[in-house]
PDB file of N, CA and C in Angstrom:
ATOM      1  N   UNK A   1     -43.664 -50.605 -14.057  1.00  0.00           N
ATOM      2  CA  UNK A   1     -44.399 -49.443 -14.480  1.00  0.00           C
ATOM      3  C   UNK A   1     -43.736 -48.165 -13.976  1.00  0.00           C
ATOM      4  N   UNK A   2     -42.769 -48.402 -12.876  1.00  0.00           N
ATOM      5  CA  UNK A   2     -42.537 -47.233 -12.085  1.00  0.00           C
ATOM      6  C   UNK A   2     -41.127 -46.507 -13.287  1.00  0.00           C
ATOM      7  N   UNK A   3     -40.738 -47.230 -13.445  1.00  0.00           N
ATOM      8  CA  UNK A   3     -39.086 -47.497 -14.418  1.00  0.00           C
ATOM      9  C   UNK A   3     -39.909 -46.585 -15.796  1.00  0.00           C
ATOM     10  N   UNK A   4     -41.217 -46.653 -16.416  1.00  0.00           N
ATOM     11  CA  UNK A   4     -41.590 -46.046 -17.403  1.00  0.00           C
ATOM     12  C   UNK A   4     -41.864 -44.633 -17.116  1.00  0.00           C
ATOM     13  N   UNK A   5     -42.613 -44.698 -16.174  1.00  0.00           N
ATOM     14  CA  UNK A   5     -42.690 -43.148 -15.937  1.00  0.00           C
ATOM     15  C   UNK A   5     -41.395 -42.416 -15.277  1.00  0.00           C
ATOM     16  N   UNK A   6     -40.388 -42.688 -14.844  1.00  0.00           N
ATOM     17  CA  UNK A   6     -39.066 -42.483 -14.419  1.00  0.00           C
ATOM     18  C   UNK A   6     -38.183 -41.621 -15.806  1.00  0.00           C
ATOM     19  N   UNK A   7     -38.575 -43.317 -17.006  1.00  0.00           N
ATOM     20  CA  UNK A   7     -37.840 -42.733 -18.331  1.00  0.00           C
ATOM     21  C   UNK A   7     -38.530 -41.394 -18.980  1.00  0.00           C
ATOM     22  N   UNK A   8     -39.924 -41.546 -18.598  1.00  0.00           N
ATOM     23  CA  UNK A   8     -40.597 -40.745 -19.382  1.00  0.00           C
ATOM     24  C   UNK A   8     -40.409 -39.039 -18.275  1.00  0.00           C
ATOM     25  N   UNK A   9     -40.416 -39.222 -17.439  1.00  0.00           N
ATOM     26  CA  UNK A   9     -39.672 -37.859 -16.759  1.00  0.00           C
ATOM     27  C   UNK A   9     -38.406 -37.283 -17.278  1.00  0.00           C
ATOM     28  N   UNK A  10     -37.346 -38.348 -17.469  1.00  0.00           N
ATOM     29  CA  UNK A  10     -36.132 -38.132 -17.333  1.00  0.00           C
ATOM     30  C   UNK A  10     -36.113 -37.184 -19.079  1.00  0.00           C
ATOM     31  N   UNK A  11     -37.132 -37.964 -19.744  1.00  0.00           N
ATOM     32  CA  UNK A  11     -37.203 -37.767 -21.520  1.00  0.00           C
ATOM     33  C   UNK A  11     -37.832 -36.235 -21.281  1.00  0.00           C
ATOM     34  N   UNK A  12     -38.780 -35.977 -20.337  1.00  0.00           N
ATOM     35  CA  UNK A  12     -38.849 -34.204 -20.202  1.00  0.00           C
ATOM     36  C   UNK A  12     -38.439 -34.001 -19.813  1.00  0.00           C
ATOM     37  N   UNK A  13     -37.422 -33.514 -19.124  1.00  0.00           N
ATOM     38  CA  UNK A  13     -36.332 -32.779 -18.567  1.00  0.00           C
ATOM     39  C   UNK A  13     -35.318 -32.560 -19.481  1.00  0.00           C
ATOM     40  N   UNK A  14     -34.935 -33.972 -20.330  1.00  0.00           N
ATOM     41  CA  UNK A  14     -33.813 -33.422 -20.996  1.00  0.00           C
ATOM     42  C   UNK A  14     -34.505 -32.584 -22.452  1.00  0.00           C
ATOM     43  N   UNK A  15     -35.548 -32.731 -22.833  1.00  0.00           N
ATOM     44  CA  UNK A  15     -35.884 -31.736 -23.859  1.00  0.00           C
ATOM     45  C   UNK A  15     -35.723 -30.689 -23.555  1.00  0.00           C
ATOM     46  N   UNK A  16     -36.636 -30.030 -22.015  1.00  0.00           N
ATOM     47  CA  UNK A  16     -36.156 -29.036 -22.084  1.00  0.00           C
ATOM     48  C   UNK A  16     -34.773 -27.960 -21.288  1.00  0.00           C
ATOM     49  N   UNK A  17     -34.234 -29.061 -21.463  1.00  0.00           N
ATOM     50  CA  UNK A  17     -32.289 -29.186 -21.100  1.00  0.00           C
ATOM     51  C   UNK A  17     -31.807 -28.364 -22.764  1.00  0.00           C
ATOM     52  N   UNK A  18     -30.966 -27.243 -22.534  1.00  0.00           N
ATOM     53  CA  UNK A  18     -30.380 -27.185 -23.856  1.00  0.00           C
ATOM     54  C   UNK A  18     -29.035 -28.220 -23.850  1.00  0.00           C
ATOM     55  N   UNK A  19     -28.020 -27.568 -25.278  1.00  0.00           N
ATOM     56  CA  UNK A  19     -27.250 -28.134 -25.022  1.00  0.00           C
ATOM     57  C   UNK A  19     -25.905 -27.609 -24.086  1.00  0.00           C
ATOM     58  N   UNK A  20     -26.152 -26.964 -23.560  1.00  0.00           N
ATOM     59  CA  UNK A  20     -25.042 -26.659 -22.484  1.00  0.00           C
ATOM     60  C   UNK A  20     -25.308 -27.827 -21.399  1.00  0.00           C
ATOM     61  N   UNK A  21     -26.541 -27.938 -20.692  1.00  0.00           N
ATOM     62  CA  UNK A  21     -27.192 -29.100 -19.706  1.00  0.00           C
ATOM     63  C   UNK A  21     -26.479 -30.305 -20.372  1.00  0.00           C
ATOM     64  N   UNK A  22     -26.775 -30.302 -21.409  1.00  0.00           N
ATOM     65  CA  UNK A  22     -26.776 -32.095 -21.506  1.00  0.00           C
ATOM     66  C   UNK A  22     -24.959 -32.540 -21.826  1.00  0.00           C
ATOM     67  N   UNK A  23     -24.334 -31.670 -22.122  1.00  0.00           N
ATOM     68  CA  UNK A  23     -22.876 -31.395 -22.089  1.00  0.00           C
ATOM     69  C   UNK A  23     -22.438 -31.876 -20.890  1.00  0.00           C
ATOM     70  N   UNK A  24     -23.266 -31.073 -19.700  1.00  0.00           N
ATOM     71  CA  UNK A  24     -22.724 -31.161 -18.111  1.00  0.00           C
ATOM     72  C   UNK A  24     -23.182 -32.331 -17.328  1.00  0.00           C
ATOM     73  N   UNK A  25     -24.574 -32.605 -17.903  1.00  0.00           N
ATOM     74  CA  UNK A  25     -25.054 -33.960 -17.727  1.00  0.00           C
ATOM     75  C   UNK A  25     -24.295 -35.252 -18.052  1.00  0.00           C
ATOM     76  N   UNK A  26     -23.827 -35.109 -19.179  1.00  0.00           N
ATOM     77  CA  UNK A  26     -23.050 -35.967 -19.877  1.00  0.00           C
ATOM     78  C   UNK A  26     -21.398 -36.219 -18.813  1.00  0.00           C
ATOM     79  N   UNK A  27     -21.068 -35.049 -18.716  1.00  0.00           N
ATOM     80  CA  UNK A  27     -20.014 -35.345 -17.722  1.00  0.00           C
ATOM     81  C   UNK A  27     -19.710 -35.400 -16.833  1.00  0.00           C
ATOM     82  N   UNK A  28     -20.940 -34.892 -16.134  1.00  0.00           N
ATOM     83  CA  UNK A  28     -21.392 -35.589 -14.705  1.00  0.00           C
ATOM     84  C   UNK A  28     -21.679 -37.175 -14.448  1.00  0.00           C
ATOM     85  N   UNK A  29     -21.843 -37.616 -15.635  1.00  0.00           N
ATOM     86  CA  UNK A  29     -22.115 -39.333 -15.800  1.00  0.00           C
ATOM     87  C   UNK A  29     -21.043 -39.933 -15.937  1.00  0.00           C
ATOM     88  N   UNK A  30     -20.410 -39.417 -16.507  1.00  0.00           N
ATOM     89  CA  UNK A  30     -18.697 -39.770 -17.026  1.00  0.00           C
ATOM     90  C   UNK A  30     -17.732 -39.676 -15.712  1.00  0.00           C
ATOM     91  N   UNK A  31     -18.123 -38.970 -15.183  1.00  0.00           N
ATOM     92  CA  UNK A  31     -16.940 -38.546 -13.871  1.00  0.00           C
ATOM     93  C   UNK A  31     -17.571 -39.409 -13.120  1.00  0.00           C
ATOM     94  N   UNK A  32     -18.799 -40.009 -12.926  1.00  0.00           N
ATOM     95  CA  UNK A  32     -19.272 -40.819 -11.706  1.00  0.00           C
ATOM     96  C   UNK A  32     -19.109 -42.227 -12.182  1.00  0.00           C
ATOM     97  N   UNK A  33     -18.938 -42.488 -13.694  1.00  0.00           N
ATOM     98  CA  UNK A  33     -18.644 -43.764 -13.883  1.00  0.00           C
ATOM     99  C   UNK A  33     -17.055 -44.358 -13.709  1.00  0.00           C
ATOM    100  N   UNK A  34     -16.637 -43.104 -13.878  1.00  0.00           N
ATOM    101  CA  UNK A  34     -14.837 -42.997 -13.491  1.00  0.00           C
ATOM    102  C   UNK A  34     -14.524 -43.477 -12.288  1.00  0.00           C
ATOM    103  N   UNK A  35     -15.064 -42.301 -11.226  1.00  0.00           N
ATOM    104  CA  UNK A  35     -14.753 -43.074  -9.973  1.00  0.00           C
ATOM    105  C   UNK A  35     -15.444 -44.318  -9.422  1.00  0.00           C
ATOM    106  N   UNK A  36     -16.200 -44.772  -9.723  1.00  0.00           N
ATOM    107  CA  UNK A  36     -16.887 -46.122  -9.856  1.00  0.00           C
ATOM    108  C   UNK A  36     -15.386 -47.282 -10.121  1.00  0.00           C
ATOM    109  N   UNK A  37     -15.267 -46.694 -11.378  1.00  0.00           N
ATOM    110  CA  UNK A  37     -14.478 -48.097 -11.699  1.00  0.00           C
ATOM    111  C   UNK A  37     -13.016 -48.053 -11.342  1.00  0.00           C
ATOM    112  N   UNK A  38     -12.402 -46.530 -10.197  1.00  0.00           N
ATOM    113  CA  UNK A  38     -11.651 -46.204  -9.840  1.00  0.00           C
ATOM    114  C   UNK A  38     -11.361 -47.159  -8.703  1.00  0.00           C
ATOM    115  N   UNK A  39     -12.914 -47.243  -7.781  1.00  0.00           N
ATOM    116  CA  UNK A  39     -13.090 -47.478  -6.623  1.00  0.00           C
ATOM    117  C   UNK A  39     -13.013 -49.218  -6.475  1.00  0.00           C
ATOM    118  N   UNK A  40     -13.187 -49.734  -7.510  1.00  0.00           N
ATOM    119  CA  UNK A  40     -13.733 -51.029  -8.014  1.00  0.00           C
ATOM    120  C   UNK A  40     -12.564 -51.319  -7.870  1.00  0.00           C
ATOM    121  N   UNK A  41     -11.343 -50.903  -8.930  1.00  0.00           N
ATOM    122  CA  UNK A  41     -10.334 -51.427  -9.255  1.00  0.00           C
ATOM    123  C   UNK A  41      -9.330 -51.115  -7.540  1.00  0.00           C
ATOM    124  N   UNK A  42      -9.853 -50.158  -6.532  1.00  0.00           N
ATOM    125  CA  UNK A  42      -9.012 -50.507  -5.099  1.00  0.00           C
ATOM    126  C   UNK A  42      -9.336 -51.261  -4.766  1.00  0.00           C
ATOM    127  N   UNK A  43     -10.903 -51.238  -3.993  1.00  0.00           N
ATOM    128  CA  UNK A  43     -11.223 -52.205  -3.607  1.00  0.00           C
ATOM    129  C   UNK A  43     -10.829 -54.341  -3.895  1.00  0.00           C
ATOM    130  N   UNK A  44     -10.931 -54.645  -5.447  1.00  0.00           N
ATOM    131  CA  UNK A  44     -10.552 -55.798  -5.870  1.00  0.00           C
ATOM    132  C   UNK A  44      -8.781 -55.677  -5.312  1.00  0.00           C
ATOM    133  N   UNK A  45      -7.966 -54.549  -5.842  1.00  0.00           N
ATOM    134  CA  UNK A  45      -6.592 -54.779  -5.441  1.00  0.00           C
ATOM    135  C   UNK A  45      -6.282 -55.023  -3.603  1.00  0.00           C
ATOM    136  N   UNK A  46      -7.030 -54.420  -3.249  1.00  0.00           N
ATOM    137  CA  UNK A  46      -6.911 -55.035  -1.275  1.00  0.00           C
ATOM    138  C   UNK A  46      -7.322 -56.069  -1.378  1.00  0.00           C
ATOM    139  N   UNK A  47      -8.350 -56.759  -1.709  1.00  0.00           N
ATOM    140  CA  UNK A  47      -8.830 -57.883  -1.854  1.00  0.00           C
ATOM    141  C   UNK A  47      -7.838 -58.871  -2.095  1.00  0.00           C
ATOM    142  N   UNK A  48      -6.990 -58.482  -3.309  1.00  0.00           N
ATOM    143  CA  UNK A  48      -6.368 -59.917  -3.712  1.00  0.00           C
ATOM    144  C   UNK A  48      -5.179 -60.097  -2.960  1.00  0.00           C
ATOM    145  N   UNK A  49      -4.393 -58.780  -2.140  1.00  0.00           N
ATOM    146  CA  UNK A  49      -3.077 -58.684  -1.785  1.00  0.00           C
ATOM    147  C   UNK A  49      -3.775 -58.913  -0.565  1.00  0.00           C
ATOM    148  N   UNK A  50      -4.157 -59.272   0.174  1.00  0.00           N
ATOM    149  CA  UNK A  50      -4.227 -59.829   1.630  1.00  0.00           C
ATOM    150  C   UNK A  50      -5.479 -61.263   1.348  1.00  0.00           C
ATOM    151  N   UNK A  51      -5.110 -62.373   0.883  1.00  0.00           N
ATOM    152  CA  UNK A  51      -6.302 -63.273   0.889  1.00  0.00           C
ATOM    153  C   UNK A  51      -5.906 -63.437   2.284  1.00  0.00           C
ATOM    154  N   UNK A  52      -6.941 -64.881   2.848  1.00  0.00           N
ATOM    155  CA  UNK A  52      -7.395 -64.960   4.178  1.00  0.00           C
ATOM    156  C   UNK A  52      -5.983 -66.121   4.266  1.00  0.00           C
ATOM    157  N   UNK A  53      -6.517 -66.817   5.563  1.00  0.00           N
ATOM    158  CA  UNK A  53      -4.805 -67.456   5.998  1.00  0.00           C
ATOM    159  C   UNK A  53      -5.223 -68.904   4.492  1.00  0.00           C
ATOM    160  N   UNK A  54      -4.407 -69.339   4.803  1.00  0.00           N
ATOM    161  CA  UNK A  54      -3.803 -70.195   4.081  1.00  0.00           C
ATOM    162  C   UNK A  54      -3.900 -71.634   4.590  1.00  0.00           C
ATOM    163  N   UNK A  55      -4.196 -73.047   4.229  1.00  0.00           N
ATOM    164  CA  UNK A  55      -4.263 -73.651   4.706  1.00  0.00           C
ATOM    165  C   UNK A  55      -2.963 -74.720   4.396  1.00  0.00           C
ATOM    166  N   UNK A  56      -1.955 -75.068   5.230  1.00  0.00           N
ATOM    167  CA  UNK A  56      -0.740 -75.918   4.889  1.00  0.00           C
ATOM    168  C   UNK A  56      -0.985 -77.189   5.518  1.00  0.00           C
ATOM    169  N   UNK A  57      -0.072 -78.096   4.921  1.00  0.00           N
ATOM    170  CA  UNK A  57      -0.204 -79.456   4.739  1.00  0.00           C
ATOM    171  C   UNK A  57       0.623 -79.599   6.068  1.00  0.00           C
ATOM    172  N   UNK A  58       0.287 -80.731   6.963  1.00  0.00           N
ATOM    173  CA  UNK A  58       0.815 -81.526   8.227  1.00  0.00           C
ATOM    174  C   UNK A  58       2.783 -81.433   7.954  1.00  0.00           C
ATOM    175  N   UNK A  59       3.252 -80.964   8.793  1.00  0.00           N
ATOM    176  CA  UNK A  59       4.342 -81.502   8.675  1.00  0.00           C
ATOM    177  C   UNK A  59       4.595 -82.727   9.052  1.00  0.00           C
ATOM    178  N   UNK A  60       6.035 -83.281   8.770  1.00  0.00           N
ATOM    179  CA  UNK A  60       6.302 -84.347   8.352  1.00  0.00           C
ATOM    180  C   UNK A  60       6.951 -84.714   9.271  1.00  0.00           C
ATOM    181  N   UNK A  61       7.292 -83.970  10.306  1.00  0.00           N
ATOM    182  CA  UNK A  61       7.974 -84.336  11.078  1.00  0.00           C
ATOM    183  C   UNK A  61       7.158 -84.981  12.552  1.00  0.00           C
ATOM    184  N   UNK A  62       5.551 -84.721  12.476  1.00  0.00           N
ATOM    185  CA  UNK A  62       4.630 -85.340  13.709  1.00  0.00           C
ATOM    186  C   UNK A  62       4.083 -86.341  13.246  1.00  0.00           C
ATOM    187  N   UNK A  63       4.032 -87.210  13.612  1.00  0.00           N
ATOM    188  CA  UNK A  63       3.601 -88.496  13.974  1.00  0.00           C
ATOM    189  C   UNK A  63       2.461 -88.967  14.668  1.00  0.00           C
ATOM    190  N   UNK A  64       2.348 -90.398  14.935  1.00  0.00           N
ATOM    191  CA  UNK A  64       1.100 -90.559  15.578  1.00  0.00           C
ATOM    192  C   UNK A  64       0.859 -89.590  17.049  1.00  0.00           C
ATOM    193  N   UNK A  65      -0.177 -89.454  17.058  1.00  0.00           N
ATOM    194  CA  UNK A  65      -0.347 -88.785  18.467  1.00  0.00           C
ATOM    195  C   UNK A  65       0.027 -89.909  19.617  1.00  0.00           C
ATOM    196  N   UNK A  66       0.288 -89.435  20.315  1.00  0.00           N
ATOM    197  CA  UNK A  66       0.543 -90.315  21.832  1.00  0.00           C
ATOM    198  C   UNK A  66      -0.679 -91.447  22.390  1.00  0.00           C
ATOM    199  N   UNK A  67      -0.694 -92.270  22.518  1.00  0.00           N
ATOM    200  CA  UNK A  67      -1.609 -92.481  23.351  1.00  0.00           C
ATOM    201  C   UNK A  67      -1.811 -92.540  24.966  1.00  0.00           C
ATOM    202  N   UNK A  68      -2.728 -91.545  25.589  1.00  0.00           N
ATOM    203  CA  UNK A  68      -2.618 -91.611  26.788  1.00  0.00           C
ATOM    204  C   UNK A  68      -3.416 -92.404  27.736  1.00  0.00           C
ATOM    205  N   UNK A  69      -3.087 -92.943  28.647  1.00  0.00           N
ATOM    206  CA  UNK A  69      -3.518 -94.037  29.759  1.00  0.00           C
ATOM    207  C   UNK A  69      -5.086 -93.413  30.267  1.00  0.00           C
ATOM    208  N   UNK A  70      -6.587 -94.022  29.479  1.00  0.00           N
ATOM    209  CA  UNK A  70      -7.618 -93.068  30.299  1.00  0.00           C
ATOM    210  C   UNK A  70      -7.712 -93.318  31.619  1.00  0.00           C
ATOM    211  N   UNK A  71      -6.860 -94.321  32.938  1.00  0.00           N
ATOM    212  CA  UNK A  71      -6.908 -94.652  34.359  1.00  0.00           C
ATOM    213  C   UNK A  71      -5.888 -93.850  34.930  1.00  0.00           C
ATOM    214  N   UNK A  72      -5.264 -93.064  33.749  1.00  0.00           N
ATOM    215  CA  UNK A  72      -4.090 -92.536  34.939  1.00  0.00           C
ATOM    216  C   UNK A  72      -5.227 -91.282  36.046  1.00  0.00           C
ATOM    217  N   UNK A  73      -4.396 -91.010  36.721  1.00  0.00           N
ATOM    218  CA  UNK A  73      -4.847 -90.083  38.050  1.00  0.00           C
ATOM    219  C   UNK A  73      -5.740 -88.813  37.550  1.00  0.00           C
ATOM    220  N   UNK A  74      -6.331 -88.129  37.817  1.00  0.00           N
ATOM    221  CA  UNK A  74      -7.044 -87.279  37.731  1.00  0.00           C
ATOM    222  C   UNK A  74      -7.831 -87.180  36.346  1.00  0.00           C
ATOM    223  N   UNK A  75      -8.051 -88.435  35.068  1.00  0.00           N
ATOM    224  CA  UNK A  75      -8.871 -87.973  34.262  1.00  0.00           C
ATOM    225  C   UNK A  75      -9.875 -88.948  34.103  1.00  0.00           C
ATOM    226  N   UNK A  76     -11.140 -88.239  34.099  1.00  0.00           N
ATOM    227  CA  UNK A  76     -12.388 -88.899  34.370  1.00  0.00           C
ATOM    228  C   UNK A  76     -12.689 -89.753  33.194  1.00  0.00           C
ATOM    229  N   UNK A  77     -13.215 -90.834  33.769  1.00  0.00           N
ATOM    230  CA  UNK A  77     -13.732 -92.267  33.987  1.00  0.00           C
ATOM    231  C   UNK A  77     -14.787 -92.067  32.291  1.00  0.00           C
ATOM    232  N   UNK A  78     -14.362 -92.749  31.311  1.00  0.00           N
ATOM    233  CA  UNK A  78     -15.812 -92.617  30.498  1.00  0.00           C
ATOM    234  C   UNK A  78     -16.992 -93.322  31.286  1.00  0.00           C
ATOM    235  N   UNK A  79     -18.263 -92.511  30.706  1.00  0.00           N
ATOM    236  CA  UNK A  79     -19.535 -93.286  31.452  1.00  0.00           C
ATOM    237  C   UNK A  79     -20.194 -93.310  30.280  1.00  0.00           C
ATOM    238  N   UNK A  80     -21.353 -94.190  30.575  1.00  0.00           N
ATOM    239  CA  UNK A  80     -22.236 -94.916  29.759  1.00  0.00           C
ATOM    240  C   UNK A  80     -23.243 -93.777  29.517  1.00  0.00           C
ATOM    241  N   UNK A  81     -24.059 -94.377  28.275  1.00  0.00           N
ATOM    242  CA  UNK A  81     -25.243 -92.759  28.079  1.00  0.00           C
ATOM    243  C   UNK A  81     -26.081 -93.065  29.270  1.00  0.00           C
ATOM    244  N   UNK A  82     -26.917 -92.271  29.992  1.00  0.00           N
ATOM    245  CA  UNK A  82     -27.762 -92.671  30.826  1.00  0.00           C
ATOM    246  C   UNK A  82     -29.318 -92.594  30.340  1.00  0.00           C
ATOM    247  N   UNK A  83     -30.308 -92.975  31.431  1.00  0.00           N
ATOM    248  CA  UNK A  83     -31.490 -93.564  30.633  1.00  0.00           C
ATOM    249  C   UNK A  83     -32.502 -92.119  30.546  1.00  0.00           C
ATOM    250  N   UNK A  84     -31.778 -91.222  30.860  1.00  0.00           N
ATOM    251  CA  UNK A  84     -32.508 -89.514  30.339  1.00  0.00           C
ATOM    252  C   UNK A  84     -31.815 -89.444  29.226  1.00  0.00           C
ATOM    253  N   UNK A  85     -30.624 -89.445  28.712  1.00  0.00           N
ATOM    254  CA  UNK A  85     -29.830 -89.254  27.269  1.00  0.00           C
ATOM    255  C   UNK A  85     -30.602 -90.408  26.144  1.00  0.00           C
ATOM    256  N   UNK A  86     -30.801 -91.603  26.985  1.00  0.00           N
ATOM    257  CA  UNK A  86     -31.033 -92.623  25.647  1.00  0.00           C
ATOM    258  C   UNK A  86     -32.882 -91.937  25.074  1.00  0.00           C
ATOM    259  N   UNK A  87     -33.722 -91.528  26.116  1.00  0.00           N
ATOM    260  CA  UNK A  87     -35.031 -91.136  26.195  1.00  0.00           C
ATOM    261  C   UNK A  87     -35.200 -90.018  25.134  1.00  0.00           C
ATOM    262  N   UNK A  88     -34.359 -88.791  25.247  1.00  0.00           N
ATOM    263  CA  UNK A  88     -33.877 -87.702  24.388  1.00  0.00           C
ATOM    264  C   UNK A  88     -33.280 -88.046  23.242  1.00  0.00           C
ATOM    265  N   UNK A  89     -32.628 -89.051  23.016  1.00  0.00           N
ATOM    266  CA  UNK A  89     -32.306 -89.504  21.692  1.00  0.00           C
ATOM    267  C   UNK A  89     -33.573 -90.468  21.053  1.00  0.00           C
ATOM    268  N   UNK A  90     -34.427 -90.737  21.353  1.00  0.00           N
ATOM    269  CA  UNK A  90     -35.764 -91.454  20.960  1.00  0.00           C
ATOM    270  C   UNK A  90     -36.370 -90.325  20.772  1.00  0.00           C
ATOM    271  N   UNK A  91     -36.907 -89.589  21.108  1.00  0.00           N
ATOM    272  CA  UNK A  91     -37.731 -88.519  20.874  1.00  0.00           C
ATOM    273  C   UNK A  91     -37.201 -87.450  19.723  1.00  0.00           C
ATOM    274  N   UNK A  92     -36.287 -87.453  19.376  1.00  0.00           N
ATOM    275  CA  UNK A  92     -35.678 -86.732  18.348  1.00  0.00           C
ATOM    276  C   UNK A  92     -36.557 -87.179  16.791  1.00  0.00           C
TER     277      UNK A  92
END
């Protein structure tokens, strides 16, 4: 309803607009649709000349990963879930 009375404003004003107004009106619309599609057409061109990274395929030259010893010296011991973890996973 708001959009009707909007048009119906806009429809008095320009009646009593001569035609010099609606000349300037007219190219006041024109110049703002210009830079619109001025702004459009930078914006999309940055856009396409920097996409985001890129995702590349494994080289060919790595292989399986290593496997490392979990008893060697300083790396901790896997442990079992304990009976507060198994309790918290029931209650979920």
């Amino acid at each position: 309803m708001i959009w009707y009375s909007a048009l119906w404003h806009l429809l008095g004003v320009l009646t009593e607009v001569g035609p010099a107004g609606l000349l300037a009106g007219t190219a006041a619309a024109a110049g703002l649709l210009l830079a619109v599609a001025l702004a459009v057409r930078v914006l999309r061109r940055g856009a396409v000349a920097a996409p985001g990274p890129r995702i590349t395929p494994p080289l060919p030259t790595m292989g399986v990963p290593r496997h490392r010893d979990p008893d060697a010296q300083g790396r901790p011991r896997p442990r079992a879930p304990t009976a507060a973890r198994a309790a918290a996973r029931a209650l979920r």
